[in-house]
C-alpha atoms as a PDB file:
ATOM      1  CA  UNK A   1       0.000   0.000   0.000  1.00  0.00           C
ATOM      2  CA  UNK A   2       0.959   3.663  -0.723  1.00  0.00           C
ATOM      3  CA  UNK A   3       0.554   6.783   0.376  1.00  0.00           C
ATOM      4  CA  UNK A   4      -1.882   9.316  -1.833  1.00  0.00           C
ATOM      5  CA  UNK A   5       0.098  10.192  -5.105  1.00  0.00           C
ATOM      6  CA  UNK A   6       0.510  13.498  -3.707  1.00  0.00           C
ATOM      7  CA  UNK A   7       2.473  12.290  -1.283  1.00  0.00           C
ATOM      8  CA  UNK A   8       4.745  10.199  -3.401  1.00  0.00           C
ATOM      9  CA  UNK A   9       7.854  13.041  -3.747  1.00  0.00           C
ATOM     10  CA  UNK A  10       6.215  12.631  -7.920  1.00  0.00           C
ATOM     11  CA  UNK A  11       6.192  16.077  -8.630  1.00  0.00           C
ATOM     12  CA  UNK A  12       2.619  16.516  -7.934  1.00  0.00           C
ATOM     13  CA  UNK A  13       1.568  18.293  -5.056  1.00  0.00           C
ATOM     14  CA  UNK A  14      -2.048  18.129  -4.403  1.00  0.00           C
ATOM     15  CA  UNK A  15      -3.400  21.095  -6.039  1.00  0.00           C
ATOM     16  CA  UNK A  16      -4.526  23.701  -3.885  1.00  0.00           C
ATOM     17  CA  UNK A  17      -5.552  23.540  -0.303  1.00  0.00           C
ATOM     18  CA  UNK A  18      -8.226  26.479  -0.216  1.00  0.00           C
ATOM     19  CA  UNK A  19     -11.805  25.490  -1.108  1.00  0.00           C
ATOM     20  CA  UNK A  20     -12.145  28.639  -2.929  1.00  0.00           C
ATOM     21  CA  UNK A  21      -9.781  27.509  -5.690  1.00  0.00           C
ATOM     22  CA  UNK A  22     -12.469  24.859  -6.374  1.00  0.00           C
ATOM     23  CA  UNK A  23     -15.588  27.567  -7.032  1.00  0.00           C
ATOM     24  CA  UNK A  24     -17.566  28.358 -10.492  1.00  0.00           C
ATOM     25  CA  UNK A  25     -16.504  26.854 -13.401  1.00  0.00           C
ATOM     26  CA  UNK A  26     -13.049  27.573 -13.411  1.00  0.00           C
ATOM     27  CA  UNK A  27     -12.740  25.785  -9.965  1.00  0.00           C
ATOM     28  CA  UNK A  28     -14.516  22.839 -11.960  1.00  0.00           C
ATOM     29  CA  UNK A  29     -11.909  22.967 -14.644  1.00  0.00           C
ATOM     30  CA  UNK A  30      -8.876  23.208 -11.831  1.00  0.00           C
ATOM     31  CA  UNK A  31     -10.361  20.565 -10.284  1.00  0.00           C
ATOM     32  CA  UNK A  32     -10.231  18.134 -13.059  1.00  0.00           C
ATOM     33  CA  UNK A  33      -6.660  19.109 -13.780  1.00  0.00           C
ATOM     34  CA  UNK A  34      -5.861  18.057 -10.362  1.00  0.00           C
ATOM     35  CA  UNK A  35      -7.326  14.835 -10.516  1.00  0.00           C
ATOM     36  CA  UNK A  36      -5.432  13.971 -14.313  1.00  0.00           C
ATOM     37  CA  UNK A  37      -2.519  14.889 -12.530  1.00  0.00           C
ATOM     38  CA  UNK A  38      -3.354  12.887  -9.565  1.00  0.00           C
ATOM     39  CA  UNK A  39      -3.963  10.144 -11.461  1.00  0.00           C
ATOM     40  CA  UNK A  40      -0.742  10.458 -13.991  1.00  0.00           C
ATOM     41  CA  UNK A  41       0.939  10.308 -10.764  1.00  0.00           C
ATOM     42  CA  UNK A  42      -0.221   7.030  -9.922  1.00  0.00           C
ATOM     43  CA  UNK A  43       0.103   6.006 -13.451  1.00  0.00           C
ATOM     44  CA  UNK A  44       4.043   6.273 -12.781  1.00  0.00           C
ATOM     45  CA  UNK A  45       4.332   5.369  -9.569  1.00  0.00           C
ATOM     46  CA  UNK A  46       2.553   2.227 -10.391  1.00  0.00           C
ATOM     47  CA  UNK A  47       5.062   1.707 -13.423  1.00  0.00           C
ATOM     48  CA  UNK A  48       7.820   1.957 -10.914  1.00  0.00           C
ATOM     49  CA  UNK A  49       6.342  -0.049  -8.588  1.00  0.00           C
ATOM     50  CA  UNK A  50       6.129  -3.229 -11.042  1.00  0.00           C
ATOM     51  CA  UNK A  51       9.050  -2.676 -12.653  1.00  0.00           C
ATOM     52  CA  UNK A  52      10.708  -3.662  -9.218  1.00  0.00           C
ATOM     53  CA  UNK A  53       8.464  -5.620  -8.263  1.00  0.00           C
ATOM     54  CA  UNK A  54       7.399  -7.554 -11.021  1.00  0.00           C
ATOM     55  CA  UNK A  55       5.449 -10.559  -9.008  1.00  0.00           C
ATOM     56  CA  UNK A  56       3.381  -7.836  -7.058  1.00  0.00           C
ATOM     57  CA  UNK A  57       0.212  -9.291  -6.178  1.00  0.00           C
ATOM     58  CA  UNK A  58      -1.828  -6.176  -5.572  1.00  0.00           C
ATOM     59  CA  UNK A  59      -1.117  -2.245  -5.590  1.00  0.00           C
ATOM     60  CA  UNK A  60      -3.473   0.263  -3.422  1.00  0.00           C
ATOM     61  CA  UNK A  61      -1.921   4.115  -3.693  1.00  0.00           C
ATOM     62  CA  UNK A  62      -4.128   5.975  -1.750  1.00  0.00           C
ATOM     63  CA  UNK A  63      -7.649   5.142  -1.821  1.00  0.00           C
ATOM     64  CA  UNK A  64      -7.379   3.394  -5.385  1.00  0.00           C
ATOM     65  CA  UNK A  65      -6.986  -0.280  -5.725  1.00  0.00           C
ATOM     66  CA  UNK A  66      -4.811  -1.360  -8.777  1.00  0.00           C
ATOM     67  CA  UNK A  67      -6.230  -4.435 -10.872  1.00  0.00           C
ATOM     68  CA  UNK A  68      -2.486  -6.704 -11.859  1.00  0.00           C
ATOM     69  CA  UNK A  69      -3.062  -8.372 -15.138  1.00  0.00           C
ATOM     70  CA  UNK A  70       0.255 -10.544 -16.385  1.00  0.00           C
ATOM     71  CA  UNK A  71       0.591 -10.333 -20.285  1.00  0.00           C
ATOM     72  CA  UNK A  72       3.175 -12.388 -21.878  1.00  0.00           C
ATOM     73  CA  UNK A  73       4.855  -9.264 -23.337  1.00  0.00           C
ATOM     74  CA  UNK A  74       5.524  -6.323 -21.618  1.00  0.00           C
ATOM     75  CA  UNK A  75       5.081  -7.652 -18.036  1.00  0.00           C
ATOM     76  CA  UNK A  76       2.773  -7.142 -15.616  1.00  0.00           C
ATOM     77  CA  UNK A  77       0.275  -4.325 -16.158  1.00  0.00           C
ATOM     78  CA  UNK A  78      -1.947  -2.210 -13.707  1.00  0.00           C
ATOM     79  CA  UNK A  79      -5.353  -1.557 -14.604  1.00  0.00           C
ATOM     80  CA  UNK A  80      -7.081   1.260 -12.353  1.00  0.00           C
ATOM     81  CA  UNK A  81     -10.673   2.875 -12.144  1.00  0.00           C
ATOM     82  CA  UNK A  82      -9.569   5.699 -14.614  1.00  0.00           C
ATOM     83  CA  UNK A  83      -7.630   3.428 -17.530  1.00  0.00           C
ATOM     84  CA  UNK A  84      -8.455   4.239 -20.952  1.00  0.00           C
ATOM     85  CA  UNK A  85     -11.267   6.824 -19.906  1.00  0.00           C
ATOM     86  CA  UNK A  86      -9.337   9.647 -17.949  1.00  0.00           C
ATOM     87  CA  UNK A  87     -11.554  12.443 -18.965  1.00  0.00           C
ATOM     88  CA  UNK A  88     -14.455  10.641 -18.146  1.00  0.00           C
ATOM     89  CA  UNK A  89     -12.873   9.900 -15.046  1.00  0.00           C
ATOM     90  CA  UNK A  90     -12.227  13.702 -14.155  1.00  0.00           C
ATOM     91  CA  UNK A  91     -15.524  14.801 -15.146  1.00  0.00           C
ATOM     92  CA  UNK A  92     -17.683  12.279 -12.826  1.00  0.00           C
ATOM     93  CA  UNK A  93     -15.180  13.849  -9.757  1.00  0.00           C
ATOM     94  CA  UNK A  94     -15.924  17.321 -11.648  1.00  0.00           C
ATOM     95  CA  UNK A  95     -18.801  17.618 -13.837  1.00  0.00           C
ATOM     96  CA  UNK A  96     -19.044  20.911 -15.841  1.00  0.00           C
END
C-alpha cells in the first residue's frame, strides 16, 4: 500500500488547499486538472512499482486499488478505475 500520489515526492503536489480555488466553473476545470494529474501520478508510480516488483500481487496508492493483469509481453500491467477513460474519469469527480 501507498501513500496518496501526492504524497509520493512525484512532482505533484495536491493542487490547492483552499476550497475557494475549487468555485464556479473555473474551480470545476482546476479541479479536473488536479485529478489527471493525480492520477498520472499514480500512473508512474505504479510503473515503478512493477518494474521492481514484477510478481506484485496487488497495488493500493491511496484510496485506489490497482487491478495486476500478467501479459506475456511487456510484463505485468496495472489496470485502475480511470484506464483508458481519464476524462471521463475527471468529469464524474468534476462535472461541468
Amino acid at each position: 500500500m501507498l501513500p496518496y500520489s501526492s504524497e509520493l515526492g512525484l512532482g505533484f503536489d495536491g493542487g490547492a488547499w483552499c476550497g475557494n480555488a475549487y468555485d464556479g466553473a473555473g474551480g470545476r476545470a482546476y479541479g479536473r486538472e488536479v485529478v489527471k494529474e493525480s492520477v498520472d501520478t499514480a500512473e508512474m508510480a505504479s510503473k515503478l512499482t512493477m518494474a521492481e516488483l514484477p510478481g506484485l500481487e496487488s497495488l493500493h496508492i491511496g484510496g485506489s486499488v490497482g487491478n495486476i493483469t500478467r501479459v506475456e509481453v511487456g510484463g505485468p500491467q496495472v489496470l485502475w478505475p480511470w484506464s483508458g477513460r481519464v476524462e471521463e474519469y475527471a468529469l464524474e469527480a468534476w462535472p461541468l
